[in-house]
N, C-alpha and C. Protein backbone atom coordinates (compact mmCIF):
# COMPACT_ATOMS: atom_id res chain seq x y z
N UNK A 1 -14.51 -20.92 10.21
CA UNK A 1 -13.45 -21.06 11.19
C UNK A 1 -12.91 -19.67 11.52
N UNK A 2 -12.77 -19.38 13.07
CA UNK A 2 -12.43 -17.99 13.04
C UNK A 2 -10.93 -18.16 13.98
N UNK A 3 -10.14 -18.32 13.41
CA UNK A 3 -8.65 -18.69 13.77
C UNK A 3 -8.46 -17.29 14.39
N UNK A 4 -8.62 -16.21 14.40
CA UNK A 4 -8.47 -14.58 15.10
C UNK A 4 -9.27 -14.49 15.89
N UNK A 5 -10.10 -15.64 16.47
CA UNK A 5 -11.05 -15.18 17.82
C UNK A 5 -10.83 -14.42 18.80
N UNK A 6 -9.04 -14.93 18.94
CA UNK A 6 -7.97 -14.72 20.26
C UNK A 6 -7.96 -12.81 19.82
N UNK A 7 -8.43 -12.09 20.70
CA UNK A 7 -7.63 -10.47 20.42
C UNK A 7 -6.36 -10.31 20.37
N UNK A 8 -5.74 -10.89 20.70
CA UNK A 8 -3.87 -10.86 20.58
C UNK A 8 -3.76 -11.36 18.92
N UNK A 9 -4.20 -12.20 18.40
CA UNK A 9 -4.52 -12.27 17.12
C UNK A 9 -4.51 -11.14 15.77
N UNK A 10 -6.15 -10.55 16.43
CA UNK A 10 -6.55 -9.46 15.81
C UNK A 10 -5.52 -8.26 16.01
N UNK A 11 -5.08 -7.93 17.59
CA UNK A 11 -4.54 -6.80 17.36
C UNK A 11 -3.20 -6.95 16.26
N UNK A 12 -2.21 -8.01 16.83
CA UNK A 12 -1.14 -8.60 15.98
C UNK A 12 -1.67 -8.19 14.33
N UNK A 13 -2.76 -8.92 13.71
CA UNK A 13 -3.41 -8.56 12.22
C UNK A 13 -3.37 -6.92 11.97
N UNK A 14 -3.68 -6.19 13.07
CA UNK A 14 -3.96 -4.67 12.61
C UNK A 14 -3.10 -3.82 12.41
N UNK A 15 -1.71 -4.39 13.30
CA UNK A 15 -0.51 -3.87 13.73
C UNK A 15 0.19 -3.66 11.86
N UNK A 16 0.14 -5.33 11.73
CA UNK A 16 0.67 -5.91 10.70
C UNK A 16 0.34 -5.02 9.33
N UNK A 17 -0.93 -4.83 9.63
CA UNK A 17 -1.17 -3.93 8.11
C UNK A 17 -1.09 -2.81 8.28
N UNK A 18 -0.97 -2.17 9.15
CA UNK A 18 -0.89 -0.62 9.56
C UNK A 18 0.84 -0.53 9.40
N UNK A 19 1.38 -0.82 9.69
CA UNK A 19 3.12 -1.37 9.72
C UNK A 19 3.61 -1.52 7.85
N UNK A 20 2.69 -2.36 6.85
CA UNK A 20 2.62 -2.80 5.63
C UNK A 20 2.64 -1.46 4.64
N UNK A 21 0.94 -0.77 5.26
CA UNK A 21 0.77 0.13 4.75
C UNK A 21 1.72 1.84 4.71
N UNK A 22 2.11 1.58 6.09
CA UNK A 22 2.90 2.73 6.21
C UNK A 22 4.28 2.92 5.55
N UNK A 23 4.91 1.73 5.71
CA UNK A 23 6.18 1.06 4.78
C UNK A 23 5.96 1.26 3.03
N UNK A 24 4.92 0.82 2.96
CA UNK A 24 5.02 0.30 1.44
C UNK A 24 4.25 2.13 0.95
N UNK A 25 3.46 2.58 1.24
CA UNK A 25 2.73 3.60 0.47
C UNK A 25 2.82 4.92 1.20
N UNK A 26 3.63 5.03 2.83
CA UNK A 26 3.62 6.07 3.65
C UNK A 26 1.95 6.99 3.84
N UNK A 27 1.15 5.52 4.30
CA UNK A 27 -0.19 6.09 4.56
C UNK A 27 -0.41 5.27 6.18
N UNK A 28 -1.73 5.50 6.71
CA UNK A 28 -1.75 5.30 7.84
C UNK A 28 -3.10 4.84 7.52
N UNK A 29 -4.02 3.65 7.43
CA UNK A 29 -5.20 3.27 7.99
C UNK A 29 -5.85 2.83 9.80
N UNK A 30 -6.92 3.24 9.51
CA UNK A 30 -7.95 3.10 10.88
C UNK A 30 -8.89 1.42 10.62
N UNK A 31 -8.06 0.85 11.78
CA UNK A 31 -9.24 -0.15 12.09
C UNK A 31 -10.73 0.27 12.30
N UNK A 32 -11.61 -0.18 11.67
CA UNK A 32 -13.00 0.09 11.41
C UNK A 32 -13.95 -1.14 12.02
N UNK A 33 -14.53 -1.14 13.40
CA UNK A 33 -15.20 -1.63 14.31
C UNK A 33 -16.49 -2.18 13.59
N UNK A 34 -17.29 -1.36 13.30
CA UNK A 34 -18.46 -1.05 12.58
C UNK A 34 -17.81 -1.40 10.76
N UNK A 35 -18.12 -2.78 10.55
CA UNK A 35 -17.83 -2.99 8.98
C UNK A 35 -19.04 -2.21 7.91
N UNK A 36 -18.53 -1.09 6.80
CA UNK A 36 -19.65 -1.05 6.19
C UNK A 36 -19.79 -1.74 4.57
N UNK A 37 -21.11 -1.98 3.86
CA UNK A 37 -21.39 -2.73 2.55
C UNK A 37 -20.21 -2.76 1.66
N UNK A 38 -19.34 -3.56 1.48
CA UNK A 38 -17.96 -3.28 0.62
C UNK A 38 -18.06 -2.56 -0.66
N UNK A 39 -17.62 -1.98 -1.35
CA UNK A 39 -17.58 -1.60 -2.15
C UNK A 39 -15.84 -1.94 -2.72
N UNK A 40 -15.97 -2.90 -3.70
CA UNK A 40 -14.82 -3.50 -4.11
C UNK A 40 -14.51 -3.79 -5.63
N UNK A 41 -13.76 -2.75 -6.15
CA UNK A 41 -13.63 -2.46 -7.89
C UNK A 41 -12.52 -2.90 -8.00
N UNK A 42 -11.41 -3.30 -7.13
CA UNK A 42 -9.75 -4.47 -7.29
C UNK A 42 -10.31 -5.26 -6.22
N UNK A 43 -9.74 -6.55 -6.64
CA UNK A 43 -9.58 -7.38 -5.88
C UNK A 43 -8.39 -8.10 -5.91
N UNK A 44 -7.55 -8.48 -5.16
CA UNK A 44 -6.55 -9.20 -5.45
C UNK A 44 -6.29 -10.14 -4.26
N UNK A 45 -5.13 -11.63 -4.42
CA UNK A 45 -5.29 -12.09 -3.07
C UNK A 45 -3.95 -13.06 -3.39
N UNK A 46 -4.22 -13.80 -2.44
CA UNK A 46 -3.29 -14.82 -2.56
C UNK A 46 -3.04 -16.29 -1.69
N UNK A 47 -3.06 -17.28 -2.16
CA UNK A 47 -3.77 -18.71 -1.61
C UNK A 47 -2.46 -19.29 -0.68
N UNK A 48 -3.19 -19.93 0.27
CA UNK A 48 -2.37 -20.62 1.10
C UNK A 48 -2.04 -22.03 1.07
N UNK A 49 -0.71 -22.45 0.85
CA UNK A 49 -1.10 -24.45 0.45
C UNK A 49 -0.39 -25.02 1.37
N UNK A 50 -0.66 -26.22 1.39
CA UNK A 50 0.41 -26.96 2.65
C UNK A 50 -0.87 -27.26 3.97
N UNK A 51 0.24 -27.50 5.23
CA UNK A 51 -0.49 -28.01 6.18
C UNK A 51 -1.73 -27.40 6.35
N UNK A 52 -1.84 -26.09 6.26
CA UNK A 52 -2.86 -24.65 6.21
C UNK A 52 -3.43 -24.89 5.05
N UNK A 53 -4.44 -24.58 4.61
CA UNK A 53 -5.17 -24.52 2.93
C UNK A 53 -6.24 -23.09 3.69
N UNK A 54 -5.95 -21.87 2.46
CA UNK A 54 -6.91 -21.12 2.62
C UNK A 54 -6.71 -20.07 1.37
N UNK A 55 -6.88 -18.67 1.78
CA UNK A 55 -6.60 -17.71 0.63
C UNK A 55 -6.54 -15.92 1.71
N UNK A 56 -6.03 -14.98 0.91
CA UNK A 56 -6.48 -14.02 1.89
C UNK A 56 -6.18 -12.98 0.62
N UNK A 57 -7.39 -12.50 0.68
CA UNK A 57 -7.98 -11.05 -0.10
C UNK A 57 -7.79 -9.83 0.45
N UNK A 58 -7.84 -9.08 -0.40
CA UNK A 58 -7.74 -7.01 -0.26
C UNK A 58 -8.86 -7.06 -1.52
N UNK A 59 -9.46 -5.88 -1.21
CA UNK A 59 -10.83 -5.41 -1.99
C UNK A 59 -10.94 -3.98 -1.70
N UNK A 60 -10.70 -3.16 -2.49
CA UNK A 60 -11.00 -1.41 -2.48
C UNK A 60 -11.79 -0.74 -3.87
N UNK A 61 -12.14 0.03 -3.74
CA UNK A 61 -12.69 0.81 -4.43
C UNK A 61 -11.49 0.99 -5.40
N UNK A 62 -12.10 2.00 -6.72
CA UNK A 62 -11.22 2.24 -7.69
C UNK A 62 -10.73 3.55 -7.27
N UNK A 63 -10.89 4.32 -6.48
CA UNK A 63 -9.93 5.41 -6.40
C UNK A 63 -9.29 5.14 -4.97
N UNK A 64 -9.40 4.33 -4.34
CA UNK A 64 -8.00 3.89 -3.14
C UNK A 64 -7.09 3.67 -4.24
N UNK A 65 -7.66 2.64 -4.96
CA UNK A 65 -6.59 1.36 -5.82
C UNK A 65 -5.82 1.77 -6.75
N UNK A 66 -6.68 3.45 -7.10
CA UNK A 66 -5.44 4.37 -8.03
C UNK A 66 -4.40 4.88 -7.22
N UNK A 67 -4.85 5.69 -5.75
CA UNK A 67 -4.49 6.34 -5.34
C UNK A 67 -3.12 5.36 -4.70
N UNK A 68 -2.98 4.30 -4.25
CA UNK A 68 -2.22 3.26 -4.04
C UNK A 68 -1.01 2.77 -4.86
N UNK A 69 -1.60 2.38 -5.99
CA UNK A 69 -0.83 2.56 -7.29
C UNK A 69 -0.36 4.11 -7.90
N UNK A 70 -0.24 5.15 -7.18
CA UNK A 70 0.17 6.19 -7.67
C UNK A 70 1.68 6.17 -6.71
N UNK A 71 1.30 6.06 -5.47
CA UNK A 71 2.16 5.65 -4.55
C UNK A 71 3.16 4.70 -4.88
N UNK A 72 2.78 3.80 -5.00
CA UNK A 72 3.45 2.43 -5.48
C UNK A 72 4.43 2.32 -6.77
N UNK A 73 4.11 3.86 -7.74
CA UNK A 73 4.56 3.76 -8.85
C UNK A 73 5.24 5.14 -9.29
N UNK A 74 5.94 5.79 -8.56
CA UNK A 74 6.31 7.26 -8.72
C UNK A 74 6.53 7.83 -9.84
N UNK A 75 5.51 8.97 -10.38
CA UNK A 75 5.95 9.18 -11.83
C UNK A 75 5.00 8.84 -12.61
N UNK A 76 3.94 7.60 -12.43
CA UNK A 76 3.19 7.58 -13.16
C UNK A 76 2.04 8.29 -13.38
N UNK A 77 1.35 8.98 -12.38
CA UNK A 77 0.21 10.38 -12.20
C UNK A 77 -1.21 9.64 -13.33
N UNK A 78 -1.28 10.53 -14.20
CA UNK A 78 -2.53 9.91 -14.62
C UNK A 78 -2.08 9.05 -15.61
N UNK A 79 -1.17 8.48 -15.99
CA UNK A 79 -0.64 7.84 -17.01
C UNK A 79 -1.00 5.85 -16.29
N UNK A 80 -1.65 5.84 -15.28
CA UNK A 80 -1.80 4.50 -15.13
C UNK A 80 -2.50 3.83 -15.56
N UNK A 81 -2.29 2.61 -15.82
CA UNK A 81 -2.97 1.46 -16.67
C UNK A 81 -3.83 0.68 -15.52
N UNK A 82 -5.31 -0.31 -15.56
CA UNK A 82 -5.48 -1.25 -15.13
C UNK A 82 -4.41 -2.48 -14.39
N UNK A 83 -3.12 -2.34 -15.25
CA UNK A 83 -2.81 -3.79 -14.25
C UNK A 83 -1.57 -3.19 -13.89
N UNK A 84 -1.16 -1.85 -14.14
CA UNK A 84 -0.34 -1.13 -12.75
C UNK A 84 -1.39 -1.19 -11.20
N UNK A 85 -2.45 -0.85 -11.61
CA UNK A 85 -3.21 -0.54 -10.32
C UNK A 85 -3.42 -1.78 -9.69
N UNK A 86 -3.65 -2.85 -10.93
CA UNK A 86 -3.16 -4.02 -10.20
C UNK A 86 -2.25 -4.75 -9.37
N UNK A 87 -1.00 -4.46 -10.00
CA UNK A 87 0.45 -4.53 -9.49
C UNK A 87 0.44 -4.39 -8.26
N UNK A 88 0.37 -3.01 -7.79
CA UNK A 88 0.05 -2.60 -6.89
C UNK A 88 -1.04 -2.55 -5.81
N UNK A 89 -2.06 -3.54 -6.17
CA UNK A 89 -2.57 -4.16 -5.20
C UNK A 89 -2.55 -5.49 -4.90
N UNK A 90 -2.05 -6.14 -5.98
CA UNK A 90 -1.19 -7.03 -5.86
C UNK A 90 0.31 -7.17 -4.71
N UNK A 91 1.08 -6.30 -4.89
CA UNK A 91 2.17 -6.17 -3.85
C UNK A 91 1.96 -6.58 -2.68
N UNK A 92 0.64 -5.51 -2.20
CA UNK A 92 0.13 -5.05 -1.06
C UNK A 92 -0.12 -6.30 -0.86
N UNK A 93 -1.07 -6.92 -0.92
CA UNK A 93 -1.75 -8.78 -0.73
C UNK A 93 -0.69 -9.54 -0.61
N UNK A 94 0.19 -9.17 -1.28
CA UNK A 94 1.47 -10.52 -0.98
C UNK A 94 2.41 -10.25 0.40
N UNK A 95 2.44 -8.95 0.28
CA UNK A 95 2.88 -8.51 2.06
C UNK A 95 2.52 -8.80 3.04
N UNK A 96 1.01 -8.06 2.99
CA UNK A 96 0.11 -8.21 3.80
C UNK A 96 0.01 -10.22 4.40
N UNK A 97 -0.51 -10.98 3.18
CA UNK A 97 -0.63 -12.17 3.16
C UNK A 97 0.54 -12.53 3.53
N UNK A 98 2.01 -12.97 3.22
CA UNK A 98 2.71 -13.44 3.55
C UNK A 98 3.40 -13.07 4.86
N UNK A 99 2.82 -12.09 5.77
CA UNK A 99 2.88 -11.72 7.12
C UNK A 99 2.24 -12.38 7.48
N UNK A 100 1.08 -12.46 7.12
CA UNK A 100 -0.13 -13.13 7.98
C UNK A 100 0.06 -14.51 8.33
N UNK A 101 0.85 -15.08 7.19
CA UNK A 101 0.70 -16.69 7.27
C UNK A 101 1.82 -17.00 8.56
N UNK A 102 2.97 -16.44 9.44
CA UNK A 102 3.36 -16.27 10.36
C UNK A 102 2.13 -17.03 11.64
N UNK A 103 1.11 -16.01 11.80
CA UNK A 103 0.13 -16.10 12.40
C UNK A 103 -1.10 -17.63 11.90
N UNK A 104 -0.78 -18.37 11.23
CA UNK A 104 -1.69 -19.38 10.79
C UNK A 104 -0.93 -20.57 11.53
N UNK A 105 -2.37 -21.32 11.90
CA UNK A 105 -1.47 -22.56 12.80
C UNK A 105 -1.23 -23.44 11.58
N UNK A 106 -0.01 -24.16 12.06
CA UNK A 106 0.53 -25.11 11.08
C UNK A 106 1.12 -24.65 10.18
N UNK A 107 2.31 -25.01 9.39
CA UNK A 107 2.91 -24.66 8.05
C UNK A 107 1.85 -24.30 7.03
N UNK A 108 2.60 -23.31 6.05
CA UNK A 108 1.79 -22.75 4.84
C UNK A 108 2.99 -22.23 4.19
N UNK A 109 2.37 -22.43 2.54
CA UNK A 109 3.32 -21.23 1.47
C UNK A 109 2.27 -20.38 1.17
N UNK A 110 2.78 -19.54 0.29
CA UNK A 110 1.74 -18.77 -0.21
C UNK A 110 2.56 -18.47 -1.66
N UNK A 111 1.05 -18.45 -2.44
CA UNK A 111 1.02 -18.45 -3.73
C UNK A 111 1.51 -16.94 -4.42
N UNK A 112 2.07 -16.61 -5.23
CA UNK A 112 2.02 -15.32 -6.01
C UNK A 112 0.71 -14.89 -6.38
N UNK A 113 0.95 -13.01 -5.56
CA UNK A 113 -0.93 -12.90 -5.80
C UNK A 113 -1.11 -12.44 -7.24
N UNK A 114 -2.54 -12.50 -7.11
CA UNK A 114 -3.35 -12.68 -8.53
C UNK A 114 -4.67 -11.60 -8.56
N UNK A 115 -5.14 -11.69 -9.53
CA UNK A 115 -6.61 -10.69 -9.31
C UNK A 115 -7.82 -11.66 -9.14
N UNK A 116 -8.08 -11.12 -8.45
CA UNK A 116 -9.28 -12.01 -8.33
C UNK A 116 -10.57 -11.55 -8.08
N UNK A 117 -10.90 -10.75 -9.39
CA UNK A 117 -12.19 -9.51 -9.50
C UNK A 117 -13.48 -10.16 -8.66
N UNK A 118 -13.40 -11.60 -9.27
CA UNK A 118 -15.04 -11.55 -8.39
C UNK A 118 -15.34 -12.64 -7.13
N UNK A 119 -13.86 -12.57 -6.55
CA UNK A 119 -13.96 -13.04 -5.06
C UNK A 119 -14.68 -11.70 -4.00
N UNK A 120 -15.28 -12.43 -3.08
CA UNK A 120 -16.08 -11.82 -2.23
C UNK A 120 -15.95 -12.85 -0.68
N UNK A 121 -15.67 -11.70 0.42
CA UNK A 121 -16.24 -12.84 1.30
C UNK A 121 -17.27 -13.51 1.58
N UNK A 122 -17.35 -14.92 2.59
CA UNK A 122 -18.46 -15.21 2.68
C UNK A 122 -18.59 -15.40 4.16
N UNK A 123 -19.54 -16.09 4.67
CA UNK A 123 -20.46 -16.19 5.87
C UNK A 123 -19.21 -17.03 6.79
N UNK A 124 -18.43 -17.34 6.79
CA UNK A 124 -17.36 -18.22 7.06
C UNK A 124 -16.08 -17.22 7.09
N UNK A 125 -15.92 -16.11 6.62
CA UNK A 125 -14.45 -15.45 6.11
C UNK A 125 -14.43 -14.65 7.12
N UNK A 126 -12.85 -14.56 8.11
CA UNK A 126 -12.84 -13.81 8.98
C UNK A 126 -12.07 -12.57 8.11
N UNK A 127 -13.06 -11.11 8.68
CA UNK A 127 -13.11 -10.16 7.88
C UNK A 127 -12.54 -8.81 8.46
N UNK A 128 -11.35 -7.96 7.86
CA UNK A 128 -11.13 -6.50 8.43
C UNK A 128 -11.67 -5.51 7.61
N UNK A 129 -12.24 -4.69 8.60
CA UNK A 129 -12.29 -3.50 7.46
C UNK A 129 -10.89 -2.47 8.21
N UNK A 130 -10.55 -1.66 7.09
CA UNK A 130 -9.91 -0.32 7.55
C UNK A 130 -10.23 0.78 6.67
N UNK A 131 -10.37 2.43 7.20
CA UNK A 131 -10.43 3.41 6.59
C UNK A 131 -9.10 3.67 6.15
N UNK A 132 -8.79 4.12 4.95
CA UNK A 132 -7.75 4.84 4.82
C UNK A 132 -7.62 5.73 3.51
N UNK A 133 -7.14 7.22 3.65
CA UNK A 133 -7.46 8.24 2.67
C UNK A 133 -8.98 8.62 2.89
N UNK A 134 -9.76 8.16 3.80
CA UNK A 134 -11.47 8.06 3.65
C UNK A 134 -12.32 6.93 2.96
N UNK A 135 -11.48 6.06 2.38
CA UNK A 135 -11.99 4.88 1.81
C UNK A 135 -12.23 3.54 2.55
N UNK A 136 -12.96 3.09 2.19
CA UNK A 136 -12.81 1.69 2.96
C UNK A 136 -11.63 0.35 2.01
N UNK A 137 -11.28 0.26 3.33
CA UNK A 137 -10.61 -1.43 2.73
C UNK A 137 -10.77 -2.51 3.09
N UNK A 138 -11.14 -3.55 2.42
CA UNK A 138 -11.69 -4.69 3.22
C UNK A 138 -10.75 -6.03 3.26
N UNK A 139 -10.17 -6.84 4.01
CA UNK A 139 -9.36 -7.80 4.09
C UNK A 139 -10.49 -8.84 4.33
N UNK A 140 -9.76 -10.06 4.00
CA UNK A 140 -10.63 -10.84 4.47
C UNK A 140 -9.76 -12.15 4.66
N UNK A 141 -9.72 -13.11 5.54
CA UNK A 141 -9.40 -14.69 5.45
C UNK A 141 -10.32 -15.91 5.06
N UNK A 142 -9.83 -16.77 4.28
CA UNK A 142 -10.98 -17.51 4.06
C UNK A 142 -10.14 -19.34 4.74
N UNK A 143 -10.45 -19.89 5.19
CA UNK A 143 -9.66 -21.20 5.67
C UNK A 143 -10.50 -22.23 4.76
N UNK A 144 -9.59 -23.32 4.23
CA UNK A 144 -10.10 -24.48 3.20
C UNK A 144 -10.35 -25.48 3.47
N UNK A 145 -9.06 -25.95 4.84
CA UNK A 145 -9.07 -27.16 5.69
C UNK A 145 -7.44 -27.55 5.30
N UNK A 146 -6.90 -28.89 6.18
CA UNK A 146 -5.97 -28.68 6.23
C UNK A 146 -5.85 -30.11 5.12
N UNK A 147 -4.36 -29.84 4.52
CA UNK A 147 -3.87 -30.84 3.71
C UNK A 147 -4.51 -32.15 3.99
N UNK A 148 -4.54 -33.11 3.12
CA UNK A 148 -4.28 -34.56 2.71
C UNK A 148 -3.04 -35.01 2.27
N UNK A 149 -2.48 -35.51 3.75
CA UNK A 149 -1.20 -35.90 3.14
C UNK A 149 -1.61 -37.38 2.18
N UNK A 150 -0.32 -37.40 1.46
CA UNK A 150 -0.23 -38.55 1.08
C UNK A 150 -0.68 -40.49 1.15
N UNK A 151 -0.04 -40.36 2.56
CA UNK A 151 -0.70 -41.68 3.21
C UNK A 151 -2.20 -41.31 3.61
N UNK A 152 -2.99 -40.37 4.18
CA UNK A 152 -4.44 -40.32 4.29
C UNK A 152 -4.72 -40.51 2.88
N UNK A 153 -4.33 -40.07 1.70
CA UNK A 153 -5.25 -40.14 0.95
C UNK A 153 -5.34 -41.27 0.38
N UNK A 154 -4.03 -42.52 -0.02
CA UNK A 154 -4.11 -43.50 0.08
C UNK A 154 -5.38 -44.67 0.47
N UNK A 155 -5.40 -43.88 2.11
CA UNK A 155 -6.44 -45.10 3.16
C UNK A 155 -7.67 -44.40 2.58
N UNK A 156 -7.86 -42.94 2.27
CA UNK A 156 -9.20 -42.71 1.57
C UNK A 156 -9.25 -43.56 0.53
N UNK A 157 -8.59 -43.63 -0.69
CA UNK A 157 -8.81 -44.46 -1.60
C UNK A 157 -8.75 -46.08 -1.29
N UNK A 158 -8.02 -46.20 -0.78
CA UNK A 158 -8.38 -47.68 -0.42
C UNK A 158 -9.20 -48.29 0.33
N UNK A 159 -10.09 -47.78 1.00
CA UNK A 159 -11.33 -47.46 1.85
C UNK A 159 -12.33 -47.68 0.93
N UNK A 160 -12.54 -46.91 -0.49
CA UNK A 160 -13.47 -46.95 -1.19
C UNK A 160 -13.85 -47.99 -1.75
């Protein structure tokens, strides 16, 4: 499902993280036209529930994800741990994500993000890349389908 088909969409999405990124870490990324092979050593994300069901990921290399978390954490220099760098790409995903869900048709919450080392997009996931520092970053949306309310699931089960 590619819910960002619309370019008012996409640009709105690019604005959003360029706006995120500049706020939260005082950096500036480049929308990247030409996606290249991800290279993704954090992953972090955060799921969408309700009328909406989906998830939405960040994936960078390990020296964005330091360099991010250095930002994110003033003072700490080489003294950072694994799940500072996490933290901090963590943040980022819950920003990022909980902007986004604005832009999703139908109601949604969103979950507290998490790591999620060996999510990857797939053939279905509408996907950003951006340069930033020289690195690549890769976003991605993944859509699940929309709720089962209550009474549908009922007539499903009673159907059976």
């Amino acid at each position: 499902m590619t819910i960002f088909a619309d370019p008012t969409y996409l640009r709105e999405a690019i604005v959003l993280v360029d706006e995120v990124l500049l706020t939260m870490f005082g950096l500036t990324a480049e929308h990247a036209q030409q996606p290249a092979t991800p290279q993704m050593d954090y992953v972090c994300g955060v799921d969408y529930y309700g009328e909406w069901r989906g998830s939405f990921h960040i994936g960078v290399p390990a020296a964005l994800a330091s360099e991010l978390a250095t930002r994110f954490i003033p003072g700490a220099g080489s003294g950072l741990k694994p799940d500072d760098i996490q933290d901090a790409l963590g943040e980022l995903a819950n920003l990022i994500g909980g902007n986004l869900k604005a832009l999703l048709p139908g109601s949604a919450h969103v979950t507290t993000p998490i790591a999620k080392p060996s999510a990857r997009p797939s053939q279905s996931s509408w996907l950003l890349q951006f340069h930033c520092l020289g690195q690549p970053m890769w976003m991605w949306l993944d859509y699940a389908g929309k709720s089962v309310g209550v009474e549908e699931l009922d007539e499903c089960t009673n159907a059976a």
